[in-house]
PDB file of N, CA and C in Angstrom:
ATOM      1  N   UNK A   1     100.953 134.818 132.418  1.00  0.00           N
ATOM      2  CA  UNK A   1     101.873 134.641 133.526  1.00  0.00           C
ATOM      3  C   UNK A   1     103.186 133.996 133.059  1.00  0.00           C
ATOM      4  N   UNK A   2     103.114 133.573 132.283  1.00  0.00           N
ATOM      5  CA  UNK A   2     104.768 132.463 131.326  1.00  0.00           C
ATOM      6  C   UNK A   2     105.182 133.923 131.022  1.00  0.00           C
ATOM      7  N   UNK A   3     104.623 134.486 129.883  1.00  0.00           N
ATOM      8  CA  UNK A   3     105.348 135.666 129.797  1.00  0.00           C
ATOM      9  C   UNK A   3     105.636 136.839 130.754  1.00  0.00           C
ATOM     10  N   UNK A   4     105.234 136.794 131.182  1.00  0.00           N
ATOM     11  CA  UNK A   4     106.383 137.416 133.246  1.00  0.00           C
ATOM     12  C   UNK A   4     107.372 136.640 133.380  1.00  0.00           C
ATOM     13  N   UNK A   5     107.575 134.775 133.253  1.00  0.00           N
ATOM     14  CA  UNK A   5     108.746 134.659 133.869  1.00  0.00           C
ATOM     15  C   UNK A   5     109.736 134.858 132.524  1.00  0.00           C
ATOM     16  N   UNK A   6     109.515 134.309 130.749  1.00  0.00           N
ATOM     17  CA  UNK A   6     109.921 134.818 130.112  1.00  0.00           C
ATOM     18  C   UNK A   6     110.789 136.246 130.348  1.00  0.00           C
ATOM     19  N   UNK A   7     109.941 137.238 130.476  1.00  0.00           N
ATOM     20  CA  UNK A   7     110.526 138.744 130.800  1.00  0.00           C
ATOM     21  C   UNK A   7     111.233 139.057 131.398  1.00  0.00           C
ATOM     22  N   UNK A   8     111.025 138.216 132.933  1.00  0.00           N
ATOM     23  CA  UNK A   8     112.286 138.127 133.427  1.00  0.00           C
ATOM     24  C   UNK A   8     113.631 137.904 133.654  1.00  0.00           C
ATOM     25  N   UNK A   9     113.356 136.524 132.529  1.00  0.00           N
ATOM     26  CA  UNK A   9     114.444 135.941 132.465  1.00  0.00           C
ATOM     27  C   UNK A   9     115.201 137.070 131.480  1.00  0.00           C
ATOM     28  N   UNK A  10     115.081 137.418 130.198  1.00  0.00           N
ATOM     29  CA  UNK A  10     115.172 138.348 129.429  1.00  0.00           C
ATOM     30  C   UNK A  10     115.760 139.944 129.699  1.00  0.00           C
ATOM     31  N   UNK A  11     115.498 140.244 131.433  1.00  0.00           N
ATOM     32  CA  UNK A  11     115.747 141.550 132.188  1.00  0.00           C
ATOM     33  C   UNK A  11     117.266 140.428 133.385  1.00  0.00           C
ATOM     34  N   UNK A  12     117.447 139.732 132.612  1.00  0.00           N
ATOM     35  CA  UNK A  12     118.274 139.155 133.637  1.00  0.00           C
ATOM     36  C   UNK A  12     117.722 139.129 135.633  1.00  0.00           C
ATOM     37  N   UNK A  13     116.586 139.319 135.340  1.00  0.00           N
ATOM     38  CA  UNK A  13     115.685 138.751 136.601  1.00  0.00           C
ATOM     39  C   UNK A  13     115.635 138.022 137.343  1.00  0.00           C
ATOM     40  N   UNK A  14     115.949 137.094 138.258  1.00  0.00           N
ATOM     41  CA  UNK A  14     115.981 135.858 138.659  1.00  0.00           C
ATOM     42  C   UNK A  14     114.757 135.613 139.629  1.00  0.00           C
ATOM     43  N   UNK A  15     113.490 134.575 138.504  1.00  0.00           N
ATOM     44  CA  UNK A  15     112.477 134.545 138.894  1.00  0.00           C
ATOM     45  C   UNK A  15     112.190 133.840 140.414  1.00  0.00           C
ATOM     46  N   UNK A  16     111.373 134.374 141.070  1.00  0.00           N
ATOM     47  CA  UNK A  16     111.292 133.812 142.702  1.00  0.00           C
ATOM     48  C   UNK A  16     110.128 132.282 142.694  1.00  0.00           C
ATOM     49  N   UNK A  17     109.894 131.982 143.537  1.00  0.00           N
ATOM     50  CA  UNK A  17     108.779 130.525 143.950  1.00  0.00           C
ATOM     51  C   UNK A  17     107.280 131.738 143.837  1.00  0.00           C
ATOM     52  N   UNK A  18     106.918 132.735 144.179  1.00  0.00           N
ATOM     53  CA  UNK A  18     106.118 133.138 144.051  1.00  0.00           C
ATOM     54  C   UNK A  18     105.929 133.093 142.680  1.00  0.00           C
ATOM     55  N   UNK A  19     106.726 133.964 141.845  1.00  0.00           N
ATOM     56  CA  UNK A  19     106.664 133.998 140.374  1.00  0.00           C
ATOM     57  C   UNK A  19     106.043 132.759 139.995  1.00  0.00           C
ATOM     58  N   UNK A  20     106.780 131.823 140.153  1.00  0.00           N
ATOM     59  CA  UNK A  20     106.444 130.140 139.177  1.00  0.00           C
ATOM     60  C   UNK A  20     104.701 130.008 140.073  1.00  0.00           C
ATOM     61  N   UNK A  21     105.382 130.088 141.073  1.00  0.00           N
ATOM     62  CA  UNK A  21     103.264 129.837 141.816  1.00  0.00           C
ATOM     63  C   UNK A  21     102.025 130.460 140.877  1.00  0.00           C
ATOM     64  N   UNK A  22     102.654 131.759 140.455  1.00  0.00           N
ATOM     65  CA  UNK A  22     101.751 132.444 139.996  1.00  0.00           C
ATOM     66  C   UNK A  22     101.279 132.131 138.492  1.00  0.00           C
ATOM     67  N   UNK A  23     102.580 131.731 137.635  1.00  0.00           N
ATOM     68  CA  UNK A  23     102.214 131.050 136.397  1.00  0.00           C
ATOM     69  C   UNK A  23     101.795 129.574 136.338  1.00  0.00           C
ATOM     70  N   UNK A  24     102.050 128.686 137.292  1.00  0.00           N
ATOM     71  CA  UNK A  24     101.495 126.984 137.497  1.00  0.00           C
ATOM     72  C   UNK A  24      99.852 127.380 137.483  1.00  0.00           C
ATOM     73  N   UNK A  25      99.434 128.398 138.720  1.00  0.00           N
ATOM     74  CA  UNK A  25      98.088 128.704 138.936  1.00  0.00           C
ATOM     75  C   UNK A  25      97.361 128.685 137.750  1.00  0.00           C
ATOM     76  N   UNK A  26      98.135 130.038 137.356  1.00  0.00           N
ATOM     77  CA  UNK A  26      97.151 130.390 135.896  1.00  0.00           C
ATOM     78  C   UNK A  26      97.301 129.438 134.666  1.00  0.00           C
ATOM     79  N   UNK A  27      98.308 128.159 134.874  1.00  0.00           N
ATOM     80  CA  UNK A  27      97.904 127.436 133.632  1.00  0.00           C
ATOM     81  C   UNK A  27      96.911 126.321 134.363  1.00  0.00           C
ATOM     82  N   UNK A  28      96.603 125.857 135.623  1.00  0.00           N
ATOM     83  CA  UNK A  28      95.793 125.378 136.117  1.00  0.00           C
ATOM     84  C   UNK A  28      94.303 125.669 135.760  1.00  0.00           C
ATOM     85  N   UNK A  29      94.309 127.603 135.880  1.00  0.00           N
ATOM     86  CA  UNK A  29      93.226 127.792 135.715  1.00  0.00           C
ATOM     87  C   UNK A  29      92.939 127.949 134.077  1.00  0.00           C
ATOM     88  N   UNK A  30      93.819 127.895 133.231  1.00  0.00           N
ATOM     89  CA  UNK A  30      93.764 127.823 131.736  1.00  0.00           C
ATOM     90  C   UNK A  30      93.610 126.686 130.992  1.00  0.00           C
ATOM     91  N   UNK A  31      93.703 125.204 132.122  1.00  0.00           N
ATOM     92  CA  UNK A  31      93.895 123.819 131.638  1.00  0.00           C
ATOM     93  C   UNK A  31      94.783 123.521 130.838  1.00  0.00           C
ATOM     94  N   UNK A  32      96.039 123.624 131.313  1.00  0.00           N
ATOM     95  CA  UNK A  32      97.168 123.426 130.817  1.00  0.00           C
ATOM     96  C   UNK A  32      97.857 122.763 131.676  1.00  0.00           C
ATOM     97  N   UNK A  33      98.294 121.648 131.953  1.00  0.00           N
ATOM     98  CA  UNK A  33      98.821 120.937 132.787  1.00  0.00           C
ATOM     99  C   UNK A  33      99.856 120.572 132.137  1.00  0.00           C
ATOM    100  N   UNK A  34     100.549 120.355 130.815  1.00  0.00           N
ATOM    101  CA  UNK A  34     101.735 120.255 130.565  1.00  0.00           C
ATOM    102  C   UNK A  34     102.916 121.059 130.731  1.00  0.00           C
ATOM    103  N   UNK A  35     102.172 122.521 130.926  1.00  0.00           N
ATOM    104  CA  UNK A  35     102.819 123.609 130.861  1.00  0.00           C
ATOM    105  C   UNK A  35     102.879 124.143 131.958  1.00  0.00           C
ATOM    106  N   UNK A  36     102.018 123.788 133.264  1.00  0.00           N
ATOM    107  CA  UNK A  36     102.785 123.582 134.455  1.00  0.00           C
ATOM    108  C   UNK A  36     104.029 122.476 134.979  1.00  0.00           C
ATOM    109  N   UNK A  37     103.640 121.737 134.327  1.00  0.00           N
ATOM    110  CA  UNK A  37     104.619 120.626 134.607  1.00  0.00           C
ATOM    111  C   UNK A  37     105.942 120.890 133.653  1.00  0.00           C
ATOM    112  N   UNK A  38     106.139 121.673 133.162  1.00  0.00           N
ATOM    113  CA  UNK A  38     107.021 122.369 132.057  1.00  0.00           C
ATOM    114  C   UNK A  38     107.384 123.087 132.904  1.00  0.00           C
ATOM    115  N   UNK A  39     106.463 124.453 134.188  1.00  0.00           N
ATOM    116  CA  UNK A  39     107.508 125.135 135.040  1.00  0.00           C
ATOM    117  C   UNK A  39     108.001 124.484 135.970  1.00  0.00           C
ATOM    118  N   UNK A  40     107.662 123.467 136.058  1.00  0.00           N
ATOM    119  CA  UNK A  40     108.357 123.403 138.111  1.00  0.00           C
ATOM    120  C   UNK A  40     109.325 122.993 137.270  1.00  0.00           C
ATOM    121  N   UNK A  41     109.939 121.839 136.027  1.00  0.00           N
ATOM    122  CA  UNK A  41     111.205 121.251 135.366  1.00  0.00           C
ATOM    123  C   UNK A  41     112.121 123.052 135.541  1.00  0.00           C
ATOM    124  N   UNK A  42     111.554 123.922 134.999  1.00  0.00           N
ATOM    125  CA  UNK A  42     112.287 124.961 135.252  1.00  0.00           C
ATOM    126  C   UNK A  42     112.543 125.322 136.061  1.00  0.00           C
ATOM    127  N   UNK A  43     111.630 125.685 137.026  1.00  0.00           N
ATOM    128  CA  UNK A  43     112.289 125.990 138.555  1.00  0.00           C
ATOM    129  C   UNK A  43     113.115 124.914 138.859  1.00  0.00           C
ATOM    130  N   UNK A  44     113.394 123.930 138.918  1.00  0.00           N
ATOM    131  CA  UNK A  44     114.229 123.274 138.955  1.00  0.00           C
ATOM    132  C   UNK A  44     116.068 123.808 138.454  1.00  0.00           C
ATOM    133  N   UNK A  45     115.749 123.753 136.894  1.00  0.00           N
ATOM    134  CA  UNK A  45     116.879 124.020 136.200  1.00  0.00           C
ATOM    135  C   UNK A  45     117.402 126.006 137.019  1.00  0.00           C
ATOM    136  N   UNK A  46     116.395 126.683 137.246  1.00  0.00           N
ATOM    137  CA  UNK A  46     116.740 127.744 137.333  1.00  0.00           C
ATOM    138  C   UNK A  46     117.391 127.964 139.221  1.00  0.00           C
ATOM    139  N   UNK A  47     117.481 126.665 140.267  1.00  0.00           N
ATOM    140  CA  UNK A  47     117.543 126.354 141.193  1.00  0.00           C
ATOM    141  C   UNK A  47     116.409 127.183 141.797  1.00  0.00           C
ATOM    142  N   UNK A  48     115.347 127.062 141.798  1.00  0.00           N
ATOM    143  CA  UNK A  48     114.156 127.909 142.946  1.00  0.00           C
ATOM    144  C   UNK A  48     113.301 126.737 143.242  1.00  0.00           C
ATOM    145  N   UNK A  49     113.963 126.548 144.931  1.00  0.00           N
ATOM    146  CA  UNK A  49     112.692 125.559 145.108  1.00  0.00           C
ATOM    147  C   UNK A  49     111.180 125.715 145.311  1.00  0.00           C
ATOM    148  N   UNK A  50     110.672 124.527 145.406  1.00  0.00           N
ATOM    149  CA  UNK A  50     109.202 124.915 145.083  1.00  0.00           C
ATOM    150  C   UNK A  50     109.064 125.094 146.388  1.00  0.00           C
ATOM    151  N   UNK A  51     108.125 125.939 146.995  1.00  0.00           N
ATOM    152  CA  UNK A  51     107.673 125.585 148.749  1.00  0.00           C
ATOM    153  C   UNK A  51     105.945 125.187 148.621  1.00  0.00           C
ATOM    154  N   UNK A  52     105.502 125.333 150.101  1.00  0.00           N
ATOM    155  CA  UNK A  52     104.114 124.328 150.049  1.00  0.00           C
ATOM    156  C   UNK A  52     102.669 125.443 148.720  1.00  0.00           C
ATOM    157  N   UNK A  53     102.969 126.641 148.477  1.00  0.00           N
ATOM    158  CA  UNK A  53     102.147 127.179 147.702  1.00  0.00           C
ATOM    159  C   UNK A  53     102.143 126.746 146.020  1.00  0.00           C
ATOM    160  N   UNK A  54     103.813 126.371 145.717  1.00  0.00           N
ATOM    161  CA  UNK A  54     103.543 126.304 144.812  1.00  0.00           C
ATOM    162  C   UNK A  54     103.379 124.245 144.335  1.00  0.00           C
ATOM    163  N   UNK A  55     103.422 123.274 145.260  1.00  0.00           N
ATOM    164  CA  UNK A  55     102.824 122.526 145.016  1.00  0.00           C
ATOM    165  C   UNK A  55     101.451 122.336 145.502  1.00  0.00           C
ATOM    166  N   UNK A  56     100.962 123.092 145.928  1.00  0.00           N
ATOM    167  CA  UNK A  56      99.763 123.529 145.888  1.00  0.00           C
ATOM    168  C   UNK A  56      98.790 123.748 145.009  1.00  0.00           C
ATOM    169  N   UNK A  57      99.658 124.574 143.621  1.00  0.00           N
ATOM    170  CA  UNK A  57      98.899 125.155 142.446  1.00  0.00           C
ATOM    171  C   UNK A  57      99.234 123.838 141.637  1.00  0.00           C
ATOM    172  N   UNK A  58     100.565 123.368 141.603  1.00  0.00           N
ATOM    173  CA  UNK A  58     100.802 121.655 140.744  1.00  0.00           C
ATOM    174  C   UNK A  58      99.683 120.373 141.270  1.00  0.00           C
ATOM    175  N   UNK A  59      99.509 120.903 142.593  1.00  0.00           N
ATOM    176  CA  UNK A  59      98.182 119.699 143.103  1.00  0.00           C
ATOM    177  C   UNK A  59      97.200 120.323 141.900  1.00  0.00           C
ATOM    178  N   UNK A  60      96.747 121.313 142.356  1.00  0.00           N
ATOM    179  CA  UNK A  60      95.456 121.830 141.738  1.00  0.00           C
ATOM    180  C   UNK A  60      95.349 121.231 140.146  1.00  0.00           C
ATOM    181  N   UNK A  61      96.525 121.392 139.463  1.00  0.00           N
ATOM    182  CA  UNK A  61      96.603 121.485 137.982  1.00  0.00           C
ATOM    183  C   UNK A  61      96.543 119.733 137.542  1.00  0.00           C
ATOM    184  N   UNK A  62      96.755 118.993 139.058  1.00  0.00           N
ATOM    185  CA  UNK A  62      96.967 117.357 138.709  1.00  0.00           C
ATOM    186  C   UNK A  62      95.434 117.318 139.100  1.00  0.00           C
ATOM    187  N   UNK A  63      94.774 117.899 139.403  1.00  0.00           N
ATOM    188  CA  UNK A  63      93.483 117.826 139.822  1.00  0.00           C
ATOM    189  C   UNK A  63      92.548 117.672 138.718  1.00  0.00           C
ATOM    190  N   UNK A  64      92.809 118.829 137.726  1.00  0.00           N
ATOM    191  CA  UNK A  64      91.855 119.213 136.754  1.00  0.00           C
ATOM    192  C   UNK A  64      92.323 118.383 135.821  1.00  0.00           C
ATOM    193  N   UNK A  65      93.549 117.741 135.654  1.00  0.00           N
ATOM    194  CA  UNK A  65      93.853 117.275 134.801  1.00  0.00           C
ATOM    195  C   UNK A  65      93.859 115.170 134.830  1.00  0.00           C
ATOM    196  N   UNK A  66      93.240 115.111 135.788  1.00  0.00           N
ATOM    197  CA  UNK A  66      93.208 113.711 136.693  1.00  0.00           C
ATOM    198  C   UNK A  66      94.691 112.747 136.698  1.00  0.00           C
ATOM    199  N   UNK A  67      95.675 113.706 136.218  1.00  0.00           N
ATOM    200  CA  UNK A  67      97.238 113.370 136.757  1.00  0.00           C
ATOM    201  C   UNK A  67      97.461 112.842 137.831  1.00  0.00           C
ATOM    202  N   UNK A  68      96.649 111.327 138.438  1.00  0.00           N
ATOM    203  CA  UNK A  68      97.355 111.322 139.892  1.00  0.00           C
ATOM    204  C   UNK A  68      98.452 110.756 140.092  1.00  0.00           C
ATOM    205  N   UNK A  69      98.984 110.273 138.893  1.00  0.00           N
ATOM    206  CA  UNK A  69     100.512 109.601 139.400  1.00  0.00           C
ATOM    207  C   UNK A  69     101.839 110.623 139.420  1.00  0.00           C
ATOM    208  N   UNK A  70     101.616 111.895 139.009  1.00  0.00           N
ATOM    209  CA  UNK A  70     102.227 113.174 139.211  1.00  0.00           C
ATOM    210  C   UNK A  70     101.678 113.428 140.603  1.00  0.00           C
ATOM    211  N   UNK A  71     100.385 113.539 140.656  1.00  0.00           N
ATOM    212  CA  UNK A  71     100.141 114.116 142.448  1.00  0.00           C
ATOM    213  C   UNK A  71     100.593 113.290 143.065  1.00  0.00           C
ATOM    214  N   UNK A  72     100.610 111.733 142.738  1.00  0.00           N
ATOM    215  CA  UNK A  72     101.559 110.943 144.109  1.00  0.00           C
ATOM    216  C   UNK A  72     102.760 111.202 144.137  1.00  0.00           C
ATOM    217  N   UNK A  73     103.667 112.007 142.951  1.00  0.00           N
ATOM    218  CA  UNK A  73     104.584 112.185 143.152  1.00  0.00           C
ATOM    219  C   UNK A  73     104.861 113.241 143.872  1.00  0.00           C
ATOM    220  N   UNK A  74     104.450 114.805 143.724  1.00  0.00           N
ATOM    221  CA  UNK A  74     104.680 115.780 144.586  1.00  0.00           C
ATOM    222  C   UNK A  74     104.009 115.507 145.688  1.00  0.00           C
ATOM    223  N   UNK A  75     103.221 114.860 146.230  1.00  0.00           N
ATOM    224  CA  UNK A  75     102.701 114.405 147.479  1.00  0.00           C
ATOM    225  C   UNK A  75     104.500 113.431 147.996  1.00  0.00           C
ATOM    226  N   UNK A  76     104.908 112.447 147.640  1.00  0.00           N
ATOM    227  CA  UNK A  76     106.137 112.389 147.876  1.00  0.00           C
ATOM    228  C   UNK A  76     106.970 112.978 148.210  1.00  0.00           C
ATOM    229  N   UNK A  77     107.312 114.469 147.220  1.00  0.00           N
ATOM    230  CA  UNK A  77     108.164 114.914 147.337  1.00  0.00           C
ATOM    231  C   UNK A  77     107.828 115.861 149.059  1.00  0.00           C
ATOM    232  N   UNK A  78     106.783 116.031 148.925  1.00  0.00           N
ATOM    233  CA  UNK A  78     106.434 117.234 150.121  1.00  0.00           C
ATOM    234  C   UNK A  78     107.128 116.469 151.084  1.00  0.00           C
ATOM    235  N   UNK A  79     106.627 114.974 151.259  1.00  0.00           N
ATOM    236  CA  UNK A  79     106.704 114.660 152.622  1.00  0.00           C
ATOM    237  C   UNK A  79     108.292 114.210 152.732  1.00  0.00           C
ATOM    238  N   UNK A  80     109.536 114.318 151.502  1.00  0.00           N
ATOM    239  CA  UNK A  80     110.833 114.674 151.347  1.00  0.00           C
ATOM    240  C   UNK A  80     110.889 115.115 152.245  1.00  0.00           C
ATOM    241  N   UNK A  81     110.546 116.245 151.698  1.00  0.00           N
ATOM    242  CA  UNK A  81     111.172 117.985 152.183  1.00  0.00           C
ATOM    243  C   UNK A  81     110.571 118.113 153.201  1.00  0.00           C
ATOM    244  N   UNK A  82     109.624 117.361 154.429  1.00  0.00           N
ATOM    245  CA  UNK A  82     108.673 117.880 155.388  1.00  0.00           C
ATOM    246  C   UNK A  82     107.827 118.993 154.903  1.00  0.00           C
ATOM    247  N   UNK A  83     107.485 118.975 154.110  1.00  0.00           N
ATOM    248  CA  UNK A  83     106.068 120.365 153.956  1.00  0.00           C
ATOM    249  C   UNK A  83     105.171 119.727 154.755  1.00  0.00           C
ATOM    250  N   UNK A  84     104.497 120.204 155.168  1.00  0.00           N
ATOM    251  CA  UNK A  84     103.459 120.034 155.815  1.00  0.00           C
ATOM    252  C   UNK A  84     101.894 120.222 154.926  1.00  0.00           C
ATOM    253  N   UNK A  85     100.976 119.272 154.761  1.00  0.00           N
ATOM    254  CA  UNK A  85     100.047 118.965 153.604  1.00  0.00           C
ATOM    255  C   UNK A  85      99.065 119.542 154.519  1.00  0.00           C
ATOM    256  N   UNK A  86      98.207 120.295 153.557  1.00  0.00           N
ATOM    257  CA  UNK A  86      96.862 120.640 154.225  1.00  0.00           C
ATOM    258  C   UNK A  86      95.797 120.176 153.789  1.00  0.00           C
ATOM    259  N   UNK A  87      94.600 120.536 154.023  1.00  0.00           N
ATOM    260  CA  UNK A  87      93.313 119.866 153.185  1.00  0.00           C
ATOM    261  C   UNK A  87      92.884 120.061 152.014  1.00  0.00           C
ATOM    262  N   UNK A  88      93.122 121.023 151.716  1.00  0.00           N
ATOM    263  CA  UNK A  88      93.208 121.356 149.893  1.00  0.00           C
ATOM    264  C   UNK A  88      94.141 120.277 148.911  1.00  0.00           C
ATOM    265  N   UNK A  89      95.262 120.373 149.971  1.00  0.00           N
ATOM    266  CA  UNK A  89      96.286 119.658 148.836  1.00  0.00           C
ATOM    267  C   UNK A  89      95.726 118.503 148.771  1.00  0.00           C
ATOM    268  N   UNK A  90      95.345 117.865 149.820  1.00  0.00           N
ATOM    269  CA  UNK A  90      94.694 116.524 149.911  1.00  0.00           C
ATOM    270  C   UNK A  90      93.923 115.776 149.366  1.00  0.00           C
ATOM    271  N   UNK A  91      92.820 117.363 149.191  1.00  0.00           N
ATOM    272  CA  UNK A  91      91.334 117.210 148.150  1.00  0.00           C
ATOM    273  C   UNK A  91      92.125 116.987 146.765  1.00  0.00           C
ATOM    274  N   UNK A  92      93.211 117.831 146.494  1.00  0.00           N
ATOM    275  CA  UNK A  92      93.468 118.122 144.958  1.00  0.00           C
ATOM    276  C   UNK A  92      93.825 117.136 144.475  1.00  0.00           C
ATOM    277  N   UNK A  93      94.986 116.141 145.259  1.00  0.00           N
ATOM    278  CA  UNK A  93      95.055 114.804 145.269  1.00  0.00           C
ATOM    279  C   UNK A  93      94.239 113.963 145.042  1.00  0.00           C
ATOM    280  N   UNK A  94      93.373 113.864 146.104  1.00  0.00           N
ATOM    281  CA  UNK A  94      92.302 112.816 145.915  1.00  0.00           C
ATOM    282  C   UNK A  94      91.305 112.961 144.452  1.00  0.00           C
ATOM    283  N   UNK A  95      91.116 114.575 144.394  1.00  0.00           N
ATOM    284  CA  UNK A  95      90.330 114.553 142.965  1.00  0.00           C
ATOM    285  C   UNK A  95      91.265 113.939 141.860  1.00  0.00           C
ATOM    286  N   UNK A  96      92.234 114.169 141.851  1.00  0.00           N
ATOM    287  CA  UNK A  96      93.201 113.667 140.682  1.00  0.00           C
ATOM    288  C   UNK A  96      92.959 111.992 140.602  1.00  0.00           C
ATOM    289  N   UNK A  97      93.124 111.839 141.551  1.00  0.00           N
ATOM    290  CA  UNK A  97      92.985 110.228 141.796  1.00  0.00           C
ATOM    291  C   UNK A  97      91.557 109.936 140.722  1.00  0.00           C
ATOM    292  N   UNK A  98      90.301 110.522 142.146  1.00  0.00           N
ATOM    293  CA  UNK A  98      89.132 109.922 140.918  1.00  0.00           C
ATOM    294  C   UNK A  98      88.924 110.340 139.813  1.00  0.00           C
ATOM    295  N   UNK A  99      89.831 111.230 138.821  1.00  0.00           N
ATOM    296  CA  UNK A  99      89.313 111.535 137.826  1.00  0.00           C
ATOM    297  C   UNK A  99      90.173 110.760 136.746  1.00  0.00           C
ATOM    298  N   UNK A 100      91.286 110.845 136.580  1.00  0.00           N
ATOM    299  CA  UNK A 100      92.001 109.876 136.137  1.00  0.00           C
ATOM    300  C   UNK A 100      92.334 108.588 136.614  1.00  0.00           C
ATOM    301  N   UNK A 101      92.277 107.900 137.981  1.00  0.00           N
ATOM    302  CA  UNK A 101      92.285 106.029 137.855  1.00  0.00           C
ATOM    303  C   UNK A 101      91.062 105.950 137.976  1.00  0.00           C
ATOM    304  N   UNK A 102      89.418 106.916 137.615  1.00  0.00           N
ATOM    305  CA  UNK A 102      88.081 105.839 137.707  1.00  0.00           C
ATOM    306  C   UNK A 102      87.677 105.150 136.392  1.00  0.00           C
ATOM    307  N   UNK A 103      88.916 105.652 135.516  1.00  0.00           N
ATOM    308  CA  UNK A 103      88.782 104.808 134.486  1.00  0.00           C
ATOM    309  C   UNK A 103      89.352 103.393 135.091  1.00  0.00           C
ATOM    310  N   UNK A 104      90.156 103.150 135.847  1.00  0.00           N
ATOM    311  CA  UNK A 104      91.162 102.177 135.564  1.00  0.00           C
ATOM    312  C   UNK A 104      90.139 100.731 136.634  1.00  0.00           C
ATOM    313  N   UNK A 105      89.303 101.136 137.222  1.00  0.00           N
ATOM    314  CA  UNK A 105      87.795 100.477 137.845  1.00  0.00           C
ATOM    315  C   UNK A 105      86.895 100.386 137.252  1.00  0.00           C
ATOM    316  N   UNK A 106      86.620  98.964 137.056  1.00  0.00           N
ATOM    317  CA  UNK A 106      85.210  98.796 136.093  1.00  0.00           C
ATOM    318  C   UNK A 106      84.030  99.277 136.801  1.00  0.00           C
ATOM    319  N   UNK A 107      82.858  99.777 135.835  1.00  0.00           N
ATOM    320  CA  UNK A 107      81.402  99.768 136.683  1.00  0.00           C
ATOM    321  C   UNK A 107      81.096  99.283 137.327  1.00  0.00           C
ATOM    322  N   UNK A 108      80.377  99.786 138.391  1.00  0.00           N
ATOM    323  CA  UNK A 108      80.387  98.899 139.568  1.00  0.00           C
ATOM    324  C   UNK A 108      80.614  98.417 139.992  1.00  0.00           C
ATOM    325  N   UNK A 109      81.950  98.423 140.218  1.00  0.00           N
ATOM    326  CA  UNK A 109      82.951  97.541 141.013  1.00  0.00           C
ATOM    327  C   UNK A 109      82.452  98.224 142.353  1.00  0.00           C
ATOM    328  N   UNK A 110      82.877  97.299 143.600  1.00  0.00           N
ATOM    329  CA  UNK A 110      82.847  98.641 144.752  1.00  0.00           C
ATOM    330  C   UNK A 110      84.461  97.970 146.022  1.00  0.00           C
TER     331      UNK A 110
END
């Protein structure tokens, strides 16, 4: 999916929010979380904002990757921009949370 927006860029293309959705996903589902966080910096630079799908797939990817101080950030940004958060994004959040700060809680703490 990088190499689609690559190609595009290359066909003088000007890649859409679907496009980037579609490559964040698939590095989500590839466990690559730097390299989502590598596209949205681009969508950025390339001006395409993100809308609620494609922090959707950046939740997901802070999920697998227990990134939650990135998910508190696009959780921020949504509520910027008014997106409106659904229960997925929420879950993806919250998993991020326990997977990366349950280190930061000793055993059995409660």
């Amino acid at each position: 999916a990088t190499w689609c927006l690559a190609d595009m860029s290359e066909a003088f293309v000007r890649p859409t929010a679907f496009a980037f959705c579609a490559a964040i996903s698939a590095c989500h589902k590839g466990l690559q979380f730097t390299l989502a966080l590598r596209l949205l910096q681009e969508m950025s630079l390339a001006e395409v904002e993100p809308n609620r799908r494609v922090y959707g797939a950046a939740l997901a990817a802070c999920e697998t990757s227990g990134a939650w101080p990135t998910a508190l950030q696009f959780l921020g940004e949504m509520h910027i921009a008014r997106m409106p958060l659904d229960g997925v994004m929420l879950c993806s959040a919250l998993g991020a949370f326990e997977r990366g700060a349950g280190s930061l809680c000793p055993r059995g703490a409660s």
